[in-house]
Protein backbone atom coordinates (compact mmCIF):
# COMPACT_ATOMS: atom_id res chain seq x y z
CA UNK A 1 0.00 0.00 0.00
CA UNK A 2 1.50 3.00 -0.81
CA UNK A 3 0.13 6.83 1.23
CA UNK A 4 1.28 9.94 -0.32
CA UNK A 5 2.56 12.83 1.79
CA UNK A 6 -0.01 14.97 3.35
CA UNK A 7 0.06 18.99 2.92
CA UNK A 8 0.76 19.37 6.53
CA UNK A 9 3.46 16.51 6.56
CA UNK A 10 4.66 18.50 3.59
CA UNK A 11 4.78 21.72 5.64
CA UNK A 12 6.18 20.47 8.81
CA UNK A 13 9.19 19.08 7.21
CA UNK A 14 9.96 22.20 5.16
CA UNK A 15 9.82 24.37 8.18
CA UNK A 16 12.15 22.12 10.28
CA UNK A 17 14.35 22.31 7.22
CA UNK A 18 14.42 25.78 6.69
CA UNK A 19 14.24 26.69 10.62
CA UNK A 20 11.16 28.70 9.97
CA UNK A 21 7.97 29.22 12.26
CA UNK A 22 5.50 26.97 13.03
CA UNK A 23 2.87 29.92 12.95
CA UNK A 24 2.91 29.76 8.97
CA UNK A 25 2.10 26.73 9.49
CA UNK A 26 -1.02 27.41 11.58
CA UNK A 27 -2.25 29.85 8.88
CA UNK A 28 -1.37 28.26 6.00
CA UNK A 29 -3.88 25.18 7.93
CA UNK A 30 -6.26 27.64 8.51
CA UNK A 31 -6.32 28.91 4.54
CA UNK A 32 -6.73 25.36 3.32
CA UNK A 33 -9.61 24.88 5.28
CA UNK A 34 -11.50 27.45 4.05
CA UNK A 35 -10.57 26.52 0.31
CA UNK A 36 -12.49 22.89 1.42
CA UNK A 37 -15.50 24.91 2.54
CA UNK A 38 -15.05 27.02 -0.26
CA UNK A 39 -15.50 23.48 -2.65
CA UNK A 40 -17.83 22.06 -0.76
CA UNK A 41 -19.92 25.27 -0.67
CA UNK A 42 -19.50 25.55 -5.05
CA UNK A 43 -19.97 21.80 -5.56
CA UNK A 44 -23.72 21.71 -3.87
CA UNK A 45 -24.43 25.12 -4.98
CA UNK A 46 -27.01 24.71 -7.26
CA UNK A 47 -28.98 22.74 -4.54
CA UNK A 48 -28.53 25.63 -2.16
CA UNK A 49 -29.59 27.91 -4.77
CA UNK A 50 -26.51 29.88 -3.92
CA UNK A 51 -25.18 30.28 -7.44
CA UNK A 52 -26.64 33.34 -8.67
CA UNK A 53 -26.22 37.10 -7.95
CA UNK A 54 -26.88 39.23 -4.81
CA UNK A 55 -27.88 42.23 -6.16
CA UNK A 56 -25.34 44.49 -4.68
CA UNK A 57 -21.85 45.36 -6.44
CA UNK A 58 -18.23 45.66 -4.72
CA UNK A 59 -15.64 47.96 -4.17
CA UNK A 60 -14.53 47.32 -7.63
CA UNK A 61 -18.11 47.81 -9.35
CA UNK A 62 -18.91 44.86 -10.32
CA UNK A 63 -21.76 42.57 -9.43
CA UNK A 64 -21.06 40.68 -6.21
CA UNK A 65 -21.95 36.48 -6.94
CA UNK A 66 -23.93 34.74 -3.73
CA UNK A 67 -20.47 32.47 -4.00
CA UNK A 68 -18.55 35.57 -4.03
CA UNK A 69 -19.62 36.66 -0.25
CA UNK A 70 -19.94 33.03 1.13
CA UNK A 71 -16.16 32.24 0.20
CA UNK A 72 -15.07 35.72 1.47
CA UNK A 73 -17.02 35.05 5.24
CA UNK A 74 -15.64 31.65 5.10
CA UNK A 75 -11.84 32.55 4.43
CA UNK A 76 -12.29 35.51 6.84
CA UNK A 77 -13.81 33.00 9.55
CA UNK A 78 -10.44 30.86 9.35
CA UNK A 79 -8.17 33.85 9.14
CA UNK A 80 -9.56 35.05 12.27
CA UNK A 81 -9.59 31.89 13.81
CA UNK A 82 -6.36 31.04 13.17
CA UNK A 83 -5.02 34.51 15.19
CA UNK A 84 -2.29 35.10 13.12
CA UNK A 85 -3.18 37.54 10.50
CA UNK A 86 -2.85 41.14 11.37
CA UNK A 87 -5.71 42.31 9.02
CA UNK A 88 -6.43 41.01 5.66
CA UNK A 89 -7.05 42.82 2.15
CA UNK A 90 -9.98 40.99 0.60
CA UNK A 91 -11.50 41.78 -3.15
CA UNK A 92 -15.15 42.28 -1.33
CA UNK A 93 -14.06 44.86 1.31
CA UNK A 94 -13.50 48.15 0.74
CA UNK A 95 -11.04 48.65 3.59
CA UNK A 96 -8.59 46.13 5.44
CA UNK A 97 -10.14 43.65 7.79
CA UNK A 98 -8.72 44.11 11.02
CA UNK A 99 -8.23 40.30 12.59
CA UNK A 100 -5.11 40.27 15.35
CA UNK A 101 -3.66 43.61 15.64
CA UNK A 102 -1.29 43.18 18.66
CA UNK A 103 -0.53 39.21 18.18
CA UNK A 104 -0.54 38.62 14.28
CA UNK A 105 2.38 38.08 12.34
CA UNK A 106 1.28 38.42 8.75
CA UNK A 107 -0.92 40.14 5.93
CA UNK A 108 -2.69 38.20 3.71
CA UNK A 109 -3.74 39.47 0.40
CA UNK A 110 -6.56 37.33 -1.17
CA UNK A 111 -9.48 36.93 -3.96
CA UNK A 112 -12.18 34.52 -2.64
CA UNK A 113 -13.24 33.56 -5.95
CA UNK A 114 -11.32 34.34 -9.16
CA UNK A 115 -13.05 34.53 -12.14
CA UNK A 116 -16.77 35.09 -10.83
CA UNK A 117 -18.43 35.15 -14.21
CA UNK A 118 -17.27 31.53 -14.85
CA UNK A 119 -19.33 30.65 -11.54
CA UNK A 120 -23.68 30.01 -13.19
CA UNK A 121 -22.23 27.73 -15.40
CA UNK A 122 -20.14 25.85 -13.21
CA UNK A 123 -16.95 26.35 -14.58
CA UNK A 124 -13.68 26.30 -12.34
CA UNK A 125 -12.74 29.31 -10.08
CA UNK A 126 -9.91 30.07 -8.24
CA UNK A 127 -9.14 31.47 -4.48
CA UNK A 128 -6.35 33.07 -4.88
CA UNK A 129 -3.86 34.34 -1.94
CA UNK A 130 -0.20 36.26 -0.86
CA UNK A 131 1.23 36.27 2.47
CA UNK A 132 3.57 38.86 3.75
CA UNK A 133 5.16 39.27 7.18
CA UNK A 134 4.82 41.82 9.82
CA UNK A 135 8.22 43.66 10.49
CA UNK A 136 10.13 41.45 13.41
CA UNK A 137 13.06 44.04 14.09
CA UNK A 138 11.31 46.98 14.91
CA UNK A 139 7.46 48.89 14.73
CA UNK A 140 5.34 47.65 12.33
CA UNK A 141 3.74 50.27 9.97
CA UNK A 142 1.53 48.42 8.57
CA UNK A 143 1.94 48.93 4.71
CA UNK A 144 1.18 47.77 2.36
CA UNK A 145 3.85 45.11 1.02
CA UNK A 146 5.83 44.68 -2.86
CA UNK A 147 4.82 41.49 -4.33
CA UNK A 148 9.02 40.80 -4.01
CA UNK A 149 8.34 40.55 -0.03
CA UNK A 150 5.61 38.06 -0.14
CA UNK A 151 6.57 34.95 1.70
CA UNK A 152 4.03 32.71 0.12
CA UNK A 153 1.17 33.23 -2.68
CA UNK A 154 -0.87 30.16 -3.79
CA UNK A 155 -3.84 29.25 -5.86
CA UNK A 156 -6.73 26.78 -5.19
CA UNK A 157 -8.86 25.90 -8.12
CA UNK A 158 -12.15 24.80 -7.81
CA UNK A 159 -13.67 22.42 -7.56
CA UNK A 160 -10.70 20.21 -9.07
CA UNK A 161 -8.82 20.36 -5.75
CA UNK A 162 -5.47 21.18 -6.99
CA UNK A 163 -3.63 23.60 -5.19
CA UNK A 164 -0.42 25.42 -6.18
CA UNK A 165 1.67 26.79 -3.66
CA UNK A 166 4.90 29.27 -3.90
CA UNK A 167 7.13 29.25 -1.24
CA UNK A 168 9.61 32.34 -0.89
CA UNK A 169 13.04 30.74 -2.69
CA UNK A 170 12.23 27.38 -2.02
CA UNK A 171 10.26 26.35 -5.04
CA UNK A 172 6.44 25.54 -6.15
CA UNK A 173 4.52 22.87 -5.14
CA UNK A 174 1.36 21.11 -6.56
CA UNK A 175 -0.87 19.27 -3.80
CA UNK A 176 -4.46 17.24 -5.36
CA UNK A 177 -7.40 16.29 -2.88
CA UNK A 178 -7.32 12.51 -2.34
CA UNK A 179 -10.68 10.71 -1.23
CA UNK A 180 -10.68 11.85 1.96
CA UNK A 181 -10.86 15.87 1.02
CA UNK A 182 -6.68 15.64 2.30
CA UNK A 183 -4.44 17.88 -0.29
CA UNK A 184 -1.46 15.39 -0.82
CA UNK A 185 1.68 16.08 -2.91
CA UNK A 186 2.26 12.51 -5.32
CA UNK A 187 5.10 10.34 -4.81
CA UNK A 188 6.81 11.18 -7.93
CA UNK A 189 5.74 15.19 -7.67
CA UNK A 190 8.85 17.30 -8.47
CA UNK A 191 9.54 21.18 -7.45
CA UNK A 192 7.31 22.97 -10.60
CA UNK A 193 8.85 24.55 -12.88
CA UNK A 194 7.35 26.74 -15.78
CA UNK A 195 8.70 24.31 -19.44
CA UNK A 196 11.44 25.90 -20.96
CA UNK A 197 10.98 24.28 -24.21
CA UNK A 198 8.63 26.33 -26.53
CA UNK A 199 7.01 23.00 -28.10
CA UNK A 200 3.52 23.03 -26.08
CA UNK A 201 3.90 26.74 -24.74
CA UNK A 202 0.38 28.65 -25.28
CA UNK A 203 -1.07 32.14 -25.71
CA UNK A 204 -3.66 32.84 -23.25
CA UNK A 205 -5.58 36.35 -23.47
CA UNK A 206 -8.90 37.57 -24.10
CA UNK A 207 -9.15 37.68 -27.65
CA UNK A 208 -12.35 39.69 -28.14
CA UNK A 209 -10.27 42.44 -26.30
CA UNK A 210 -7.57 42.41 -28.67
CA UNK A 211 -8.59 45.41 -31.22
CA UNK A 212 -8.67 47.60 -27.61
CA UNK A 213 -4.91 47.17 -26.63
CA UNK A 214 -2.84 49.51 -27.79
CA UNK A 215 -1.23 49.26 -30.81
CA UNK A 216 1.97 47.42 -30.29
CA UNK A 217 -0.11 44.82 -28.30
CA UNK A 218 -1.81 44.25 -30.96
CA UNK A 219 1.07 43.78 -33.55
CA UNK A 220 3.20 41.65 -31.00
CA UNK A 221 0.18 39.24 -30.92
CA UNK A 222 -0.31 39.52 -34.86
CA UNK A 223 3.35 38.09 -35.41
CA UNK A 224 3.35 35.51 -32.67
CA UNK A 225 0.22 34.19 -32.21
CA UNK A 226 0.60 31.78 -35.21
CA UNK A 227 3.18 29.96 -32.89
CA UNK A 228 1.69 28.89 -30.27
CA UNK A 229 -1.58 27.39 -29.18
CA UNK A 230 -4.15 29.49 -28.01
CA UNK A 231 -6.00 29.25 -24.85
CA UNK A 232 -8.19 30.71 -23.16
CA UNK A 233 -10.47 29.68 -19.68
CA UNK A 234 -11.32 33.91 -18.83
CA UNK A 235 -9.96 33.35 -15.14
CA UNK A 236 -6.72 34.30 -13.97
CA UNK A 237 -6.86 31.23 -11.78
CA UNK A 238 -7.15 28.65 -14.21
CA UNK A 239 -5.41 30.13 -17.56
CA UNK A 240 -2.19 30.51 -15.00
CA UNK A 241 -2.74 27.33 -14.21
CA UNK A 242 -2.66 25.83 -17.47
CA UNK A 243 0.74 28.25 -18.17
CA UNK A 244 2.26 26.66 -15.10
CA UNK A 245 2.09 23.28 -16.80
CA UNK A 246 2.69 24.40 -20.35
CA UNK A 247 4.33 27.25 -20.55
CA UNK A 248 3.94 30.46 -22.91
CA UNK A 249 2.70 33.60 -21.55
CA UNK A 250 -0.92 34.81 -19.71
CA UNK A 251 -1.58 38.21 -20.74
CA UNK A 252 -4.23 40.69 -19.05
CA UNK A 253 -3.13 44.18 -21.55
CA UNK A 254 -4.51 47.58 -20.51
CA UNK A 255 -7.31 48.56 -22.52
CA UNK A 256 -6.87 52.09 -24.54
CA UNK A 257 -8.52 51.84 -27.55
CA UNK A 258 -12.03 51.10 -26.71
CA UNK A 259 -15.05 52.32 -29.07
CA UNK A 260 -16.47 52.77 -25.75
CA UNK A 261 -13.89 55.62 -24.10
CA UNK A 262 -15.67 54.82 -20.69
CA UNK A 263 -14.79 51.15 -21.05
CA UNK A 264 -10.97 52.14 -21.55
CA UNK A 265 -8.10 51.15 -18.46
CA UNK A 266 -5.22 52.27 -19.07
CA UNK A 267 -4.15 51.23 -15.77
CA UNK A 268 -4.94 47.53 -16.73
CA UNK A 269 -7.71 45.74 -14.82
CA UNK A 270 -6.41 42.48 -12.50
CA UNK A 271 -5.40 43.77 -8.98
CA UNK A 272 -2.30 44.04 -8.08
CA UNK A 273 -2.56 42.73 -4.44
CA UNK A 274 -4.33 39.74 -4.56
CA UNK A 275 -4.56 38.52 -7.96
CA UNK A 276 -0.99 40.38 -10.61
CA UNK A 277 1.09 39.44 -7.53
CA UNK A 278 -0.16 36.11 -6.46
CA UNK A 279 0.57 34.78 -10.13
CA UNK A 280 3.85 36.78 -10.39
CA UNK A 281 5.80 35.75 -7.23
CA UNK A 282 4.40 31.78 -8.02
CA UNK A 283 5.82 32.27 -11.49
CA UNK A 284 9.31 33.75 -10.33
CA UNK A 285 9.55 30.91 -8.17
CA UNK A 286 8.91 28.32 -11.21
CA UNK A 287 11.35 30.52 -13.17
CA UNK A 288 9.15 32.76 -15.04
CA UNK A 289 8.59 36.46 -15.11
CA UNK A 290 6.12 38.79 -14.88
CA UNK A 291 5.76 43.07 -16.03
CA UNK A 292 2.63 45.57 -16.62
CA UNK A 293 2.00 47.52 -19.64
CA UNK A 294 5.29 49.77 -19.21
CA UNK A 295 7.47 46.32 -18.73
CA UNK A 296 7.85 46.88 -15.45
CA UNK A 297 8.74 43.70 -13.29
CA UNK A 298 5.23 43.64 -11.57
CA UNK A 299 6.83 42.00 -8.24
CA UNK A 300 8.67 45.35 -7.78
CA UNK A 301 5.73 47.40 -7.94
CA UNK A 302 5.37 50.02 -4.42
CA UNK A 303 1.20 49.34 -3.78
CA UNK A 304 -0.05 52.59 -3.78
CA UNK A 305 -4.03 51.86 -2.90
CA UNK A 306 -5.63 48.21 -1.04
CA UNK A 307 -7.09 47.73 -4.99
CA UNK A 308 -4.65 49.32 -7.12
CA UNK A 309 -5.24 47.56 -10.78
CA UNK A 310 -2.47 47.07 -13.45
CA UNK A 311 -2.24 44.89 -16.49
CA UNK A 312 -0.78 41.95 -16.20
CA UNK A 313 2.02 39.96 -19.01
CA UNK A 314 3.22 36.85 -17.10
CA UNK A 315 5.06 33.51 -18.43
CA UNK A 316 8.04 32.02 -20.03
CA UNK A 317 10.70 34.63 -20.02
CA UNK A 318 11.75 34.82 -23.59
CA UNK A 319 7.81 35.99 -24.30
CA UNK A 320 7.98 37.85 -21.14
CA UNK A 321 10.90 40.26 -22.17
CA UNK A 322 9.73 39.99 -26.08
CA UNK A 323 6.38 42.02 -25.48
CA UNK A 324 8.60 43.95 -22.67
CA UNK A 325 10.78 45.46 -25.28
CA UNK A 326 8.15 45.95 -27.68
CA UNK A 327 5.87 47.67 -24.44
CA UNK A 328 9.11 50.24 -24.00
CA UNK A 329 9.52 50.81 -27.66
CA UNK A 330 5.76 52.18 -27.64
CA UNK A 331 6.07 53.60 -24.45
């Protein structure tokens, strides 16, 4: 009979080798706990009649999903629980969520349920999250933290049950629910790593966008696309997902050329936080790269607002820094 190694077992060991605390440990615990709930809750949905829309829109403007503010009470229930989050940035709040001022160690960053509009018909989601630590040598200030200081950022999609996780410059790691509803890492599971080889790499962008980006976008993507396989899921969550595997190159461009001027961002639309940074800092750690629209490295990116947006180009690196020079040429 052969058992493969649990999550936890998985985490113990790589804290006792790396000498770090057992409190990320405790969070991380509490965070896959709510993703369960989070599955569990998506999976019966449609017999809870919980799959539709609330009525109400978000901080961003956008409609809020019933799923959308059960996974957000049921990661915030865990966070708190767990008493080791200072206060957590959430998609659905406006403002931070104050959980354990005085004893927390970290921040957590985090988007209940990527890719919302995927939810009525079933489709996979993801709950996507960063973790950053509170400053140990002196007074903590409490800002807001570069996706280059994130000690963790991971992605469950659902209702799959796989989970990717990114550890700060120890690797990435892909754990799959067994029977039991127990996230286990297989026996012959190796550190991920994005493919270096461009046979199998894929373009993955919204394509009925494309005639918005600006114009070297648009001819980058005119004498490439013919190379690779196109693919698209529209959710961050599992179109990264896919890239992780496969390689080639996610992009998110800002949109500036809309007949619509209203419907322009210039600024990009994915948020930096809890969604650009989550998929950047797991990609750097599976050897990829990530930049916004002026090919800046997104990880290095000073947050400047709790739902700061910015557009998002994120994959293999020789696609990475091809659309990078061509952004700077334009720029």
């Amino acid at each position: 009979m052969r058992l493969e190694q649990s999550f936890i077992d998985f985490m113990l060991h790589h804290q006792e080798k790396h000498k770090r605390s057992y409190k990320f440990l405790v969070l991380l615990e509490a965070i896959q706990t709510a993703a369960k709930y989070i599955q569990y809750f998506y999976q019966t949905g449609s017999l809870k009649n919980v799959m539709g829309e609330t009525g109400i829109t978000n901080v961003q403007g956008e409609s809020v999903m019933e799923m959308d503010d059960i996974a957000n009470a049921i990661v915030l229930h865990y966070l708190r629980r767990s008493n080791q989050v200072i206060y957590a940035v959430t998609e659905e709040e406006a403002d931070p969520v104050i959980l354990n001022e005085e004893g927390g160690r970290y921040f957590l960053y985090f988007d209940p349920l990527d890719g919302s509009s995927n939810i009525k018909h079933h489709l996979p989601v993801g709950f996507m999250f960063a973790v950053a630590k509170r400053n140990l040598e002196g007074p903590e200030d409490g800002r807001l933290r570069r996706g280059a200081e994130l000690r963790a950022a991971g992605i469950f999609l659902i209702p799959t049950g796989v989970f990717t996780l990114a550890l700060a410059d120890t690797g990435v790691y892909r754990f799959h629910q067994d029977e039991t509803m127990t996230y286990v890492i297989p026996d012959n599971s190796e550190q991920l790593m994005i493919p270096e080889n461009p046979k199998g790499w894929e373009l993955s962008f919204n394509a009925a966008n494309r005639r918005t980006f600006s114009a070297g976008v648009q001819e980058w993507i005119e004498e490439h696309e013919s190379l690779y396989a196109f693919r698209y899921m529209g959710s961050l969550a599992g179109d990264f997902h896919r890239l992780l595997s496969n390689g080639g190159m996610f992009m998110y461009p800002a949109i500036v050329n809309h007949p619509q001027p209203e419907k322009n961002r210039p600024q990009g639309k994915l948020r930096l936080l809890y969604e650009a940074n989550v998929a950047a800092f797991i990609a750097r750690e599976a050897g990829g790269i990530a930049v916004d629209e002026e090919g800046n490295d997104i990880l290095e990116i000073e947050p400047a607002s709790l739902h700061q947006r910015t557009a998002l180009y994120v994959g293999s690196p020789p696609l990475v820094e091809s659309i990078r020079n061509r952004l700077r040429e334009k720029n």
